[in-house]
N, C-alpha and C. Protein backbone atom coordinates (compact mmCIF):
# COMPACT_ATOMS: atom_id res chain seq x y z
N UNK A 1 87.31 15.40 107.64
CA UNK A 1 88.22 15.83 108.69
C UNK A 1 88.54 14.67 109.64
N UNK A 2 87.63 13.94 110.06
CA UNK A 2 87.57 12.54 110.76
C UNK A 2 88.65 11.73 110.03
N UNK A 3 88.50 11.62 108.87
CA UNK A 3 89.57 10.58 108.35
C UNK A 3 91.01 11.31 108.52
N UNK A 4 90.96 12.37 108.00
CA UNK A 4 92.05 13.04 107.71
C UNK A 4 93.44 13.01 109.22
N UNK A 5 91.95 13.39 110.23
CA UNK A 5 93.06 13.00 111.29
C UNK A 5 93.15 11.85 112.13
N UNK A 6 92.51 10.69 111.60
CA UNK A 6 92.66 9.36 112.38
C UNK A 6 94.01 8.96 111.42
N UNK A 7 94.14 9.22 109.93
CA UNK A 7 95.07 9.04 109.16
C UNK A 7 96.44 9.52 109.68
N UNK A 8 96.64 10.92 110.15
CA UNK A 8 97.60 11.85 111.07
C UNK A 8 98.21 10.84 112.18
N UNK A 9 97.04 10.49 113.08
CA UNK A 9 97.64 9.54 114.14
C UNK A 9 97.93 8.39 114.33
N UNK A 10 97.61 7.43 112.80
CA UNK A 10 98.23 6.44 112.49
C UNK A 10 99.41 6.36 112.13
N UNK A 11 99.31 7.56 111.17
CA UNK A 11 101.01 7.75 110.37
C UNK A 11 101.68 8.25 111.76
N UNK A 12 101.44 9.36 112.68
CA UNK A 12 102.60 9.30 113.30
C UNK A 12 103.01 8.16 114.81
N UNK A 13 101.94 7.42 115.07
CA UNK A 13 102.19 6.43 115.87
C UNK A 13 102.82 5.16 115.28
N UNK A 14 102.73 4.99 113.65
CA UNK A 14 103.24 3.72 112.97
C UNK A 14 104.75 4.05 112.90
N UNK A 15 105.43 5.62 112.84
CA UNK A 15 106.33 5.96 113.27
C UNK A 15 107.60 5.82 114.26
N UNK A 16 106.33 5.87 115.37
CA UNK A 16 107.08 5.66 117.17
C UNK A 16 106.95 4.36 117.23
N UNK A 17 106.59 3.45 116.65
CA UNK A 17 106.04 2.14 116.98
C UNK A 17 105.20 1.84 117.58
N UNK A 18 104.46 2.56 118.10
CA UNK A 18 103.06 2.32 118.81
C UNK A 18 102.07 1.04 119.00
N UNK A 19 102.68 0.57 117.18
CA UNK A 19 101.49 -0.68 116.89
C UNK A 19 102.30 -2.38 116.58
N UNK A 20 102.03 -2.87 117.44
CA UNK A 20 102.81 -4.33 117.25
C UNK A 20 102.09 -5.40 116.48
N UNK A 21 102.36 -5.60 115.26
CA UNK A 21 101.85 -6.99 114.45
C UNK A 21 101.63 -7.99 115.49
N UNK A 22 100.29 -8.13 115.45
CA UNK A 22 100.19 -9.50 115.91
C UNK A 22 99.73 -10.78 115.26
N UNK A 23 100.83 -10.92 115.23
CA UNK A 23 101.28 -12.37 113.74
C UNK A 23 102.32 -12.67 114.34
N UNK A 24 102.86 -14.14 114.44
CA UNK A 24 104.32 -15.00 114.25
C UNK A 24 104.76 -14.65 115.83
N UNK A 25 106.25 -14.42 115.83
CA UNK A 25 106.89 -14.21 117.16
C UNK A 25 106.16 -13.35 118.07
N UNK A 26 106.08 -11.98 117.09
CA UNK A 26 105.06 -10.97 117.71
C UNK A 26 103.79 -11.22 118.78
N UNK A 27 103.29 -11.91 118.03
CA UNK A 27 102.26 -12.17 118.53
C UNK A 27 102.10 -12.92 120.26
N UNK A 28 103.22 -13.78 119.73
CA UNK A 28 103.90 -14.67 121.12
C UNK A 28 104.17 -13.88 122.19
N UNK A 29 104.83 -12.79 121.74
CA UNK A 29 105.81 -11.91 122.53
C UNK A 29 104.33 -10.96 123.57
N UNK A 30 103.37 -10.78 122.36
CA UNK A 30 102.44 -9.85 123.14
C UNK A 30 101.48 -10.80 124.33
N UNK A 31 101.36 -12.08 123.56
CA UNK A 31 100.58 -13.12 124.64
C UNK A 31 101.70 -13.51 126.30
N UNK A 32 102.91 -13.21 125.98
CA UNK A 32 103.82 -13.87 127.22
C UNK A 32 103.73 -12.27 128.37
N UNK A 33 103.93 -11.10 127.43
CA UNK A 33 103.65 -9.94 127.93
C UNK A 33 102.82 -9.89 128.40
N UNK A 34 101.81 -10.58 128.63
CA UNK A 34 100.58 -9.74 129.33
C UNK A 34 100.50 -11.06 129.89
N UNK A 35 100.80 -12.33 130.22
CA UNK A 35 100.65 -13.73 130.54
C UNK A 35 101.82 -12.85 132.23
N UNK A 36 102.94 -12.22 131.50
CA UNK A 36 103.91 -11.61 132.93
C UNK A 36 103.06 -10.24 133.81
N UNK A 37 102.71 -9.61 132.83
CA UNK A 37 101.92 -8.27 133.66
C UNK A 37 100.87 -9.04 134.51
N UNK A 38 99.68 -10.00 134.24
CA UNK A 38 98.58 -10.86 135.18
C UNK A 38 99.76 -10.70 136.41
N UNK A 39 100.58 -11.74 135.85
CA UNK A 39 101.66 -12.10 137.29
C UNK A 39 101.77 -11.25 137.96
N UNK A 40 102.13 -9.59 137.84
CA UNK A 40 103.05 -8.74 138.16
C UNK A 40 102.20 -8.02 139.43
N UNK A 41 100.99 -7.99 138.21
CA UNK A 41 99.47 -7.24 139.18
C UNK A 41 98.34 -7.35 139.72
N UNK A 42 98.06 -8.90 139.12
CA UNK A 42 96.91 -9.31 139.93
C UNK A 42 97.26 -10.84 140.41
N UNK A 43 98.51 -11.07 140.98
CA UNK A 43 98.49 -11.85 141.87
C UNK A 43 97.53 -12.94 142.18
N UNK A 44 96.71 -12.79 142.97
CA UNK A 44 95.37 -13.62 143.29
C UNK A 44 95.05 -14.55 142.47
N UNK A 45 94.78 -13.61 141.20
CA UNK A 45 93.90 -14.12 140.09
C UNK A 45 95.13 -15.02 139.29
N UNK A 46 95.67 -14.50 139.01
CA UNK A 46 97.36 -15.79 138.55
C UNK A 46 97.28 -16.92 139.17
N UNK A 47 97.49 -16.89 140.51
CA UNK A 47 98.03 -17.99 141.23
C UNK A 47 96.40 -18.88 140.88
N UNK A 48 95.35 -18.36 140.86
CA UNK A 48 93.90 -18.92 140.57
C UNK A 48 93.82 -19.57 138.95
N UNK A 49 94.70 -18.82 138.46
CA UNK A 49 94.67 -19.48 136.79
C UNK A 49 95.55 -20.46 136.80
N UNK A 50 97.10 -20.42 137.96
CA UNK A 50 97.97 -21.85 137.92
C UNK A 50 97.33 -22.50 138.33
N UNK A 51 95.89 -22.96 139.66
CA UNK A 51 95.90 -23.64 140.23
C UNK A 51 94.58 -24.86 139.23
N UNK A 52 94.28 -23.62 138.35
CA UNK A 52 93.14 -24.41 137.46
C UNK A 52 93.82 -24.82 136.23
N UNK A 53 94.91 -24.53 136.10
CA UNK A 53 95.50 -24.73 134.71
C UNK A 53 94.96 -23.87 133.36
N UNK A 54 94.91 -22.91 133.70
CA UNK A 54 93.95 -22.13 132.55
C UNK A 54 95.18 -21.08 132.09
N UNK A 55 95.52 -21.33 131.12
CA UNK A 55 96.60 -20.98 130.31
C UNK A 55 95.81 -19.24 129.94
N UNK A 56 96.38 -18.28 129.56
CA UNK A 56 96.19 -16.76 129.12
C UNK A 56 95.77 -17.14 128.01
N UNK A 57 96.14 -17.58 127.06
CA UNK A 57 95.72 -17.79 125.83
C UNK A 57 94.02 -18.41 125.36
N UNK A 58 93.71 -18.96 126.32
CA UNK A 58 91.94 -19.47 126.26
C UNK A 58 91.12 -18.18 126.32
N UNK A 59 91.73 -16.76 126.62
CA UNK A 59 90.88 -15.80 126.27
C UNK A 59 91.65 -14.35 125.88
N UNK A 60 93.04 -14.27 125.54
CA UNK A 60 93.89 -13.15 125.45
C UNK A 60 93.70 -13.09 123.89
N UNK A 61 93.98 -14.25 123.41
CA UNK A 61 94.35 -14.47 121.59
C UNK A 61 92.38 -13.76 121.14
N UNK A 62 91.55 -14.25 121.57
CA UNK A 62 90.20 -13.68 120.86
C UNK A 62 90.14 -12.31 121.34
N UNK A 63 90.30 -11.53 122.69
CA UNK A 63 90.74 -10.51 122.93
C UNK A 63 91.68 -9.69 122.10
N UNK A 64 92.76 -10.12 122.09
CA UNK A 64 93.87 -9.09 121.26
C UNK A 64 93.33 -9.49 119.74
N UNK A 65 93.33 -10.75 118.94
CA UNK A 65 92.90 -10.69 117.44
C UNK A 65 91.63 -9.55 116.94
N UNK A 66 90.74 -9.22 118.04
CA UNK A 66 89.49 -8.79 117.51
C UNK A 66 88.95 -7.29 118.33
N UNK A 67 90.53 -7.34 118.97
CA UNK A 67 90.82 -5.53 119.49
C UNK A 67 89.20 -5.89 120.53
N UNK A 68 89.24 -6.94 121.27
CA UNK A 68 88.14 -7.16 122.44
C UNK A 68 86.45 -6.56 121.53
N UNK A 69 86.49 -6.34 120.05
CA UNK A 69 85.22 -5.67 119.52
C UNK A 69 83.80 -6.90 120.29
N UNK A 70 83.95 -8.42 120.12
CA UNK A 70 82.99 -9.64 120.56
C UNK A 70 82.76 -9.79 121.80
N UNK A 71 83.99 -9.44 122.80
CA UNK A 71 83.89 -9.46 124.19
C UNK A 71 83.24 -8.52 125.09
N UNK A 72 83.42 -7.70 124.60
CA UNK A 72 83.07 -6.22 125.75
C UNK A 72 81.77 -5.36 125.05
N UNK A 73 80.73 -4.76 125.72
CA UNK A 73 79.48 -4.03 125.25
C UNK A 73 80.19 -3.05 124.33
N UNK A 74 79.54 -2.81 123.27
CA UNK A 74 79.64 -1.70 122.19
C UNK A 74 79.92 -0.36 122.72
N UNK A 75 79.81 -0.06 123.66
CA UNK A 75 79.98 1.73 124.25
C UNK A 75 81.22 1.46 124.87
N UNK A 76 81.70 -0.24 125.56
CA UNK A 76 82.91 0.08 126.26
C UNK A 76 84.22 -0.30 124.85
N UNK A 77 83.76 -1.02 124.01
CA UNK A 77 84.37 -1.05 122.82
C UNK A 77 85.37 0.37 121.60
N UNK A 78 83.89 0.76 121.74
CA UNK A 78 84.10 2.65 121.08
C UNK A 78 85.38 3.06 121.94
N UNK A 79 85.16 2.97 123.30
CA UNK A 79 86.07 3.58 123.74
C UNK A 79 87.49 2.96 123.45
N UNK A 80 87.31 1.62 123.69
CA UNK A 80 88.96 0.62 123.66
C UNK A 80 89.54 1.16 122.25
N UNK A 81 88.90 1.18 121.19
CA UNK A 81 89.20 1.31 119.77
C UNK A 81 89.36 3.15 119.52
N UNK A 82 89.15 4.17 120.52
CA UNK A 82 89.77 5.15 120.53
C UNK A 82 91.27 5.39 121.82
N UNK A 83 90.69 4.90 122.56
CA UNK A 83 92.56 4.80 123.14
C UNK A 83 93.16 3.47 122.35
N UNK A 84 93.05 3.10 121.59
CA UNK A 84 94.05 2.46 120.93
C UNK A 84 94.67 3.38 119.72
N UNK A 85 93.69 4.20 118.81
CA UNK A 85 94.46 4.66 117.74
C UNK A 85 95.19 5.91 118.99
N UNK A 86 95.15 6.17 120.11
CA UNK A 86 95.92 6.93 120.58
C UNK A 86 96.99 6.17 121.17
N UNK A 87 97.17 5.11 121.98
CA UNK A 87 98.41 4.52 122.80
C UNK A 87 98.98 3.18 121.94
N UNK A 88 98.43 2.93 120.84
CA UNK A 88 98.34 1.56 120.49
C UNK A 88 98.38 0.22 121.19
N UNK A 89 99.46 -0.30 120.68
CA UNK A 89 99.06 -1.93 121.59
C UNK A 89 98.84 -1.98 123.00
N UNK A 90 99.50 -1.02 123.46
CA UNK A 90 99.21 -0.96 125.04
C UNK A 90 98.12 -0.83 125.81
N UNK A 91 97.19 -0.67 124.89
CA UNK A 91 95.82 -0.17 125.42
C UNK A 91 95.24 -2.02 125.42
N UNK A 92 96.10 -2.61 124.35
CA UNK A 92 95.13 -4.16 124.67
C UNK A 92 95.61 -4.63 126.72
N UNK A 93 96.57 -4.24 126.57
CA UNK A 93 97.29 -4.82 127.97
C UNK A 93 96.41 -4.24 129.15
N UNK A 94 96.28 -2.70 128.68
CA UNK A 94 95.28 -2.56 130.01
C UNK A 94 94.00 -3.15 130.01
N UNK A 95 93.14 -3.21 128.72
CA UNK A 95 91.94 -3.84 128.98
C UNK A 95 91.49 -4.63 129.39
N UNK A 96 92.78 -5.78 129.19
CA UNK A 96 92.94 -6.72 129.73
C UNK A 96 92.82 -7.48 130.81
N UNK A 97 93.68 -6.49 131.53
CA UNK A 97 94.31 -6.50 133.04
C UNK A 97 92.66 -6.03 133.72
N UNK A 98 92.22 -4.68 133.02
CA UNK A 98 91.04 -4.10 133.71
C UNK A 98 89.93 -4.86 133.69
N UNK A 99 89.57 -5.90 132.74
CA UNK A 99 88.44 -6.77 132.53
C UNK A 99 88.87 -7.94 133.98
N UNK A 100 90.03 -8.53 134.03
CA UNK A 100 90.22 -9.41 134.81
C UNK A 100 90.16 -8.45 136.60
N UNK A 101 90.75 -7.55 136.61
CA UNK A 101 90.48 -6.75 137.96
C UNK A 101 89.11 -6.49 138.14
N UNK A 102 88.09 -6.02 137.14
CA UNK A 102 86.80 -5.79 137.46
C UNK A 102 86.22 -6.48 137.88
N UNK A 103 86.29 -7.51 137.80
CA UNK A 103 85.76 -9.24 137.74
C UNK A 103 86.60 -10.02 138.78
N UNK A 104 87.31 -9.52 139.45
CA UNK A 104 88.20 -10.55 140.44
C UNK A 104 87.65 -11.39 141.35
N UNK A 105 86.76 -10.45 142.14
CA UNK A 105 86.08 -11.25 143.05
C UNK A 105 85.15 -12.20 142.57
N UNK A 106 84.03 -12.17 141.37
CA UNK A 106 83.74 -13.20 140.73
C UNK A 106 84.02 -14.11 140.44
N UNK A 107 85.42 -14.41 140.12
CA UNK A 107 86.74 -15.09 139.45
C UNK A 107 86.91 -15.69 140.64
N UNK A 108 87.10 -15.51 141.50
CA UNK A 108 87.99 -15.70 142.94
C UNK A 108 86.54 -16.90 143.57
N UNK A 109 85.39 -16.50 143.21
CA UNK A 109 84.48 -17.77 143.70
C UNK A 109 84.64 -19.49 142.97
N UNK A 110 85.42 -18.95 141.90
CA UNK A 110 84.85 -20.09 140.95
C UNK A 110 85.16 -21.52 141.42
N UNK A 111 85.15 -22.28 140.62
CA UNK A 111 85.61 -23.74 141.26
C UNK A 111 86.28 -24.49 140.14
N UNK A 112 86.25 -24.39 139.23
CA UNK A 112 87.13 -25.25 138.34
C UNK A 112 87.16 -24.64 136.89
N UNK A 113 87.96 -24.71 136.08
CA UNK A 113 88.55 -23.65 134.94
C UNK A 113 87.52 -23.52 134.20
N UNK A 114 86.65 -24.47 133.65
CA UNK A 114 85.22 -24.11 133.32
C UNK A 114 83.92 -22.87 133.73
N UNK A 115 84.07 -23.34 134.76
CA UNK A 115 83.36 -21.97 135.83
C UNK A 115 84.15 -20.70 135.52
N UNK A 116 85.11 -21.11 135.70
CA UNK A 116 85.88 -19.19 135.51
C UNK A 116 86.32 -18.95 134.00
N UNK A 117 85.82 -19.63 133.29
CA UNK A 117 86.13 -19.04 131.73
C UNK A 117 85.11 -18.58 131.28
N UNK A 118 83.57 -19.46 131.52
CA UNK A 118 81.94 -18.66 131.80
C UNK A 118 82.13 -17.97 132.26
N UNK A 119 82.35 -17.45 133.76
CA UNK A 119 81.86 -16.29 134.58
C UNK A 119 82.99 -15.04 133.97
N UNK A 120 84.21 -15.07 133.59
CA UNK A 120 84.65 -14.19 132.19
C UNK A 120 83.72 -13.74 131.32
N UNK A 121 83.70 -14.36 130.61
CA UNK A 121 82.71 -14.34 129.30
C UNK A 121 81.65 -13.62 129.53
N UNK A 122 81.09 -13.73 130.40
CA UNK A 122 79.81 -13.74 130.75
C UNK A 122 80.14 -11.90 131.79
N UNK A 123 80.50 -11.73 132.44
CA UNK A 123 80.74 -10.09 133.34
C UNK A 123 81.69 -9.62 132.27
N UNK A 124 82.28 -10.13 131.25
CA UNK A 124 82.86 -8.87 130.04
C UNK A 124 82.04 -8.28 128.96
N UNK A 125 81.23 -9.28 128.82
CA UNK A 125 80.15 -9.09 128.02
C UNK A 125 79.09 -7.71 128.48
N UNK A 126 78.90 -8.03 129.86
CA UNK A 126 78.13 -6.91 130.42
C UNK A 126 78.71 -5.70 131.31
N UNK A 127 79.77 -5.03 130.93
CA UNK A 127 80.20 -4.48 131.96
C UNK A 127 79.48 -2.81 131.84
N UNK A 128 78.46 -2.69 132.73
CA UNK A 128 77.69 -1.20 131.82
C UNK A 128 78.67 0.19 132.74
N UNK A 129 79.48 0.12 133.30
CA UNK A 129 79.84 1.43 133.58
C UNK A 129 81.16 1.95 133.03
N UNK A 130 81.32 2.34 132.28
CA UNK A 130 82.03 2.27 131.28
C UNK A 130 83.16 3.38 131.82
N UNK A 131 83.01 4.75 132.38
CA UNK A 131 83.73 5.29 132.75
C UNK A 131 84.76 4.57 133.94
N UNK A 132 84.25 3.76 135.01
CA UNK A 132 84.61 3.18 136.13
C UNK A 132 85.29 1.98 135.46
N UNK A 133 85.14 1.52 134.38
CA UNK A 133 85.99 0.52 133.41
C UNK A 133 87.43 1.15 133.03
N UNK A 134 86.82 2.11 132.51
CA UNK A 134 88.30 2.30 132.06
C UNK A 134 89.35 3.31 132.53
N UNK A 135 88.40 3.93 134.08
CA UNK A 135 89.32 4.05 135.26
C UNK A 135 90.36 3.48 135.85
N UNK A 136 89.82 1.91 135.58
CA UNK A 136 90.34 0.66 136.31
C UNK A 136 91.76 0.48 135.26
N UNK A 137 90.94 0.46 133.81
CA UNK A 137 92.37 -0.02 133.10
C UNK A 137 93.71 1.48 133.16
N UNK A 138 93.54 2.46 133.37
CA UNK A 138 94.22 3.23 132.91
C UNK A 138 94.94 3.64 134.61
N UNK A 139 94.92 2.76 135.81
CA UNK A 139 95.09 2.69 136.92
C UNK A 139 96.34 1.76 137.08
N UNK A 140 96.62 1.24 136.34
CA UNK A 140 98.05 0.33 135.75
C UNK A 140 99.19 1.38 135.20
N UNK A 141 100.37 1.01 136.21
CA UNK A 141 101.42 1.60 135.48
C UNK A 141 102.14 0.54 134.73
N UNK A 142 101.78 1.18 133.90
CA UNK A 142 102.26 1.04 132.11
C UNK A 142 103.02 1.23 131.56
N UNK A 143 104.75 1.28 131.14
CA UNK A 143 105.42 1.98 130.57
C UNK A 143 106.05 1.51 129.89
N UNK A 144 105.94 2.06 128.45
CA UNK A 144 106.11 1.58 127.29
C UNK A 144 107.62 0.66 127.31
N UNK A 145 108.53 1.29 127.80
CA UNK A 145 110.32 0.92 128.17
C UNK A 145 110.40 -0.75 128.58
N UNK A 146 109.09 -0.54 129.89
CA UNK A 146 109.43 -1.57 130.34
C UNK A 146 108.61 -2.88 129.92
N UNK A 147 107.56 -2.12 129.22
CA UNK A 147 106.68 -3.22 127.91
C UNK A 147 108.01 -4.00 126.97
N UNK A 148 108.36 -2.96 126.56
CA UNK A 148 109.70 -3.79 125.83
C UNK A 148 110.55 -4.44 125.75
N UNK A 149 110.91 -3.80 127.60
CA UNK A 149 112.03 -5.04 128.00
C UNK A 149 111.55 -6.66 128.48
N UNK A 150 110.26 -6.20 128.73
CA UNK A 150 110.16 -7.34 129.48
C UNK A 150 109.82 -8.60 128.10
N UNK A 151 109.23 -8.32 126.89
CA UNK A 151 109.29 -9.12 125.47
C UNK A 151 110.10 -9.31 124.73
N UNK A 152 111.36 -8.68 125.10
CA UNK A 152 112.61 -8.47 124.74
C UNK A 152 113.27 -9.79 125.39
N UNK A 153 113.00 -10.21 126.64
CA UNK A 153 113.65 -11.15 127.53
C UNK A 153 112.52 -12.64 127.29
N UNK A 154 111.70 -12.76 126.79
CA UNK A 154 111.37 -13.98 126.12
C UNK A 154 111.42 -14.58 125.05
N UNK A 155 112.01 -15.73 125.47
CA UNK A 155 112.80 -16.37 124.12
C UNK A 155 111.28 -17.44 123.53
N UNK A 156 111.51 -17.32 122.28
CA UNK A 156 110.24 -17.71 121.21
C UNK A 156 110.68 -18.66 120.21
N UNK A 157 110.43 -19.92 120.68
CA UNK A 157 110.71 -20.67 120.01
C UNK A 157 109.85 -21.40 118.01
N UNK A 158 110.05 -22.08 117.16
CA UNK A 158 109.31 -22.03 115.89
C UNK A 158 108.44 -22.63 116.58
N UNK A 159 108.22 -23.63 117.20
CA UNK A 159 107.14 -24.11 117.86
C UNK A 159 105.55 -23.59 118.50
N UNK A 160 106.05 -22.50 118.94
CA UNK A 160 105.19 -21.31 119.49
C UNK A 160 104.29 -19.96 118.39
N UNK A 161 105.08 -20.48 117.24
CA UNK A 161 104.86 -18.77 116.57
C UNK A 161 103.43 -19.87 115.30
N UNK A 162 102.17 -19.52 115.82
CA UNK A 162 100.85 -19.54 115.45
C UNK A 162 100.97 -18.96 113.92
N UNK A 163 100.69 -20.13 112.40
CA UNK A 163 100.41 -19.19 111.15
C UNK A 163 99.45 -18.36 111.03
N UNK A 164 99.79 -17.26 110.57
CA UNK A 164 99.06 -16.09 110.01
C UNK A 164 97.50 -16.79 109.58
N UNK A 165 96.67 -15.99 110.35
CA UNK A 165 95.47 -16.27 109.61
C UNK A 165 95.27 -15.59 108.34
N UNK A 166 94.71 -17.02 107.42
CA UNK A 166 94.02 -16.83 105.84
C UNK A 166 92.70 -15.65 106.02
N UNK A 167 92.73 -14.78 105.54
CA UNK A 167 91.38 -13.92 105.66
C UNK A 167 90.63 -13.87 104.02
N UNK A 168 89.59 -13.65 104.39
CA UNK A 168 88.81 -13.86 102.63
C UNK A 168 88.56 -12.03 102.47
N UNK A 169 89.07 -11.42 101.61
CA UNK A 169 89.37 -10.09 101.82
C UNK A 169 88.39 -9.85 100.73
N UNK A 170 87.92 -8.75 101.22
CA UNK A 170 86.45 -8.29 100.20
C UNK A 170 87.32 -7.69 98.80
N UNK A 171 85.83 -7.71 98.37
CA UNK A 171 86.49 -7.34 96.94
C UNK A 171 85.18 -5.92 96.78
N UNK A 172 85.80 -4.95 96.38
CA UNK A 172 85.03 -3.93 96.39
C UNK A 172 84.76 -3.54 95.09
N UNK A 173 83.23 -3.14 94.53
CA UNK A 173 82.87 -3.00 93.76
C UNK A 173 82.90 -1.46 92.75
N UNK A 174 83.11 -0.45 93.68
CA UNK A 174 84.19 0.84 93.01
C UNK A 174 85.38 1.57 94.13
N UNK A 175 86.48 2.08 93.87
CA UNK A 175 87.18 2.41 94.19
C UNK A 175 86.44 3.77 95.07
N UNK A 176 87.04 3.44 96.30
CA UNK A 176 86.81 4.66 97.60
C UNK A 176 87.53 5.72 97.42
N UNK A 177 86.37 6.72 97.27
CA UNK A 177 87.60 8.36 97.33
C UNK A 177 88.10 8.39 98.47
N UNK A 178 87.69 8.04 99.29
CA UNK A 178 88.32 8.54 100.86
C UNK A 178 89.76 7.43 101.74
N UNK A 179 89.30 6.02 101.60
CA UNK A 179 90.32 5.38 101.81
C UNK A 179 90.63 4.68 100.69
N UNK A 180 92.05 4.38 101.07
CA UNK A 180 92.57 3.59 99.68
C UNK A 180 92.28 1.76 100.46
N UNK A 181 92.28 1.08 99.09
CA UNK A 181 92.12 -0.21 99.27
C UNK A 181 92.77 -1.08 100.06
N UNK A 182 94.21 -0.91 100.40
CA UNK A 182 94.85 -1.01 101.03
C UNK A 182 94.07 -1.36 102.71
N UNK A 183 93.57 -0.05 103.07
CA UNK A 183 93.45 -0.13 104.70
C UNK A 183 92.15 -0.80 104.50
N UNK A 184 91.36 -0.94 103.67
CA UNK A 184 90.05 -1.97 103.74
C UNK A 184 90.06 -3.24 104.36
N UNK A 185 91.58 -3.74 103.95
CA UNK A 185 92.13 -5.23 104.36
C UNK A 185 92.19 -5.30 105.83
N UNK A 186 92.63 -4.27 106.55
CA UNK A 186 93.38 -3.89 107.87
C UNK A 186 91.36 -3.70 108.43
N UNK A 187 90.68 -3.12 107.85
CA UNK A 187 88.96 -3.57 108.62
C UNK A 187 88.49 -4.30 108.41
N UNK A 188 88.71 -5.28 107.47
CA UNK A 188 88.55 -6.35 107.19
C UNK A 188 88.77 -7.40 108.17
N UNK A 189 90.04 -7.46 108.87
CA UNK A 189 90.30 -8.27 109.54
C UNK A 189 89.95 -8.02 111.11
N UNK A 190 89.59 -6.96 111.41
CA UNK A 190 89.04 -6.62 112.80
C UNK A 190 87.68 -7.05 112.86
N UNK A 191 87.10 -7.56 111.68
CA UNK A 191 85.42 -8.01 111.53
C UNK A 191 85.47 -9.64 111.79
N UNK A 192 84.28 -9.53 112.68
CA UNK A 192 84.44 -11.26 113.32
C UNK A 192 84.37 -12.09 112.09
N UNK A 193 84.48 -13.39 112.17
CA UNK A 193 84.82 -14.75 111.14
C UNK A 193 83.10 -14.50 110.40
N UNK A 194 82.13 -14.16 111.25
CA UNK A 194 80.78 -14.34 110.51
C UNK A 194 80.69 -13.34 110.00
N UNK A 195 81.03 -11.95 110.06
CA UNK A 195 80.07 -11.00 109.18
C UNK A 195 81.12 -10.88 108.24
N UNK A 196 81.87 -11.53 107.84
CA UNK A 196 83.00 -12.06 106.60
C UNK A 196 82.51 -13.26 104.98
N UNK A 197 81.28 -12.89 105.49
CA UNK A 197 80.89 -14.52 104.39
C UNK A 197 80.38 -13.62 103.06
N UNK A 198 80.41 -12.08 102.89
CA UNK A 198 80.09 -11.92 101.89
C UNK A 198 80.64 -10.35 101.48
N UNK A 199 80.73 -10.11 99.75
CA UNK A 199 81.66 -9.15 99.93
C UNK A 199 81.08 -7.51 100.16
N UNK A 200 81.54 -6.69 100.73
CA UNK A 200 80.74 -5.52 101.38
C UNK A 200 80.56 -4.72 100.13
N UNK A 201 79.21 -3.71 99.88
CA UNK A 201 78.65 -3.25 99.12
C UNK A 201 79.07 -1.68 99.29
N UNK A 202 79.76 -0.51 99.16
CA UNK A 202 79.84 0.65 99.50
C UNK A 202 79.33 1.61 98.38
């Protein structure tokens, strides 16, 4: 029944568009999107990332590639990876935003882009109140319209658009009654670079 209806709300969110490839332009489009939302809403912390030179991308790209699974405690994870098969990509934008708001004042001590890419790393890793987490992210107005317009209005040059990562895709030893081979690839690639070195046994 679990599969049956996580399957339901894939098919009808792959529908509405819910879910944005992040590969090539796409991908660009989702890193400049949320590089403009910082701007839009946390102020402070922006003008603190121009003044260190710390580009969005030194922690958005391992964030969005790995759906935040390496960054954030396992209980606040569960949760990110169920409002996502419900809101899709949008749910990376709030986590986002909510990891950097939780952490502001931390952020706001630091002293040079080093210091504040540790002290990141380091309060996302541990954030134990998980309800008051994702209070914070779901405290952002969000709307899908204006998600669009605003990636709609950045221009993406060949220069910018990152190749597709090579993935070493398991090879499975009997065919799954329950999922087809197909979506194996698609968990495959949400699994960090290390627990990838060998092929999974089911």
């Amino acid at each position: 029944e679990v599969y049956f209806a996580a399957d339901a709300i894939l098919r009808r969110t792959r529908s509405d568009k819910w879910f944005m490839s992040l590969v090539g332009t796409n991908f660009v489009k989702v890193g400049q999107t949320f590089n403009d939302l910082i701007r839009q809403h946390l102020q402070k912390t922006y003008a603190q990332m121009v003044a260190f030179d710390i580009a969005h991308t030194t922690f958005s790209t391992r964030w969005f590639e790995q759906l935040f699974v390496t960054s954030v405690p396992y209980p606040v994870f569960l949760r990110v990876l169920d409002a996502f098969l419900n809101e899709g990509t949008k749910i990376l934008y709030r986590i986002g935003l909510a990891l950097l708001k939780f952490h502001e004042k931390a952020l706001w001590t630091c002293q040079d882009a080093g210091d504040w890419g540790e002290t990141l790393n380091l309060l996302a890793s541990n954030v134990t109140s998980v309800d008051s987490f994702m209070k914070v992210a779901f405290s952002f107005p969000l709307r899908r319209h204006k998600l669009a317009a605003i990636a709609e209005k950045i221009p993406v040059s060949d220069t910018e658009i990152r190749p597709m990562n090579v993935f070493y895709l398991p090879k499975l030893e009997k065919p799954s009654a329950i999922i087809p081979e197909e979506m194996f690839e698609d968990i495959w690639n949400w699994l960090p670079k290390r627990h990838r070195i060998r092929d999974p046994k089911l």
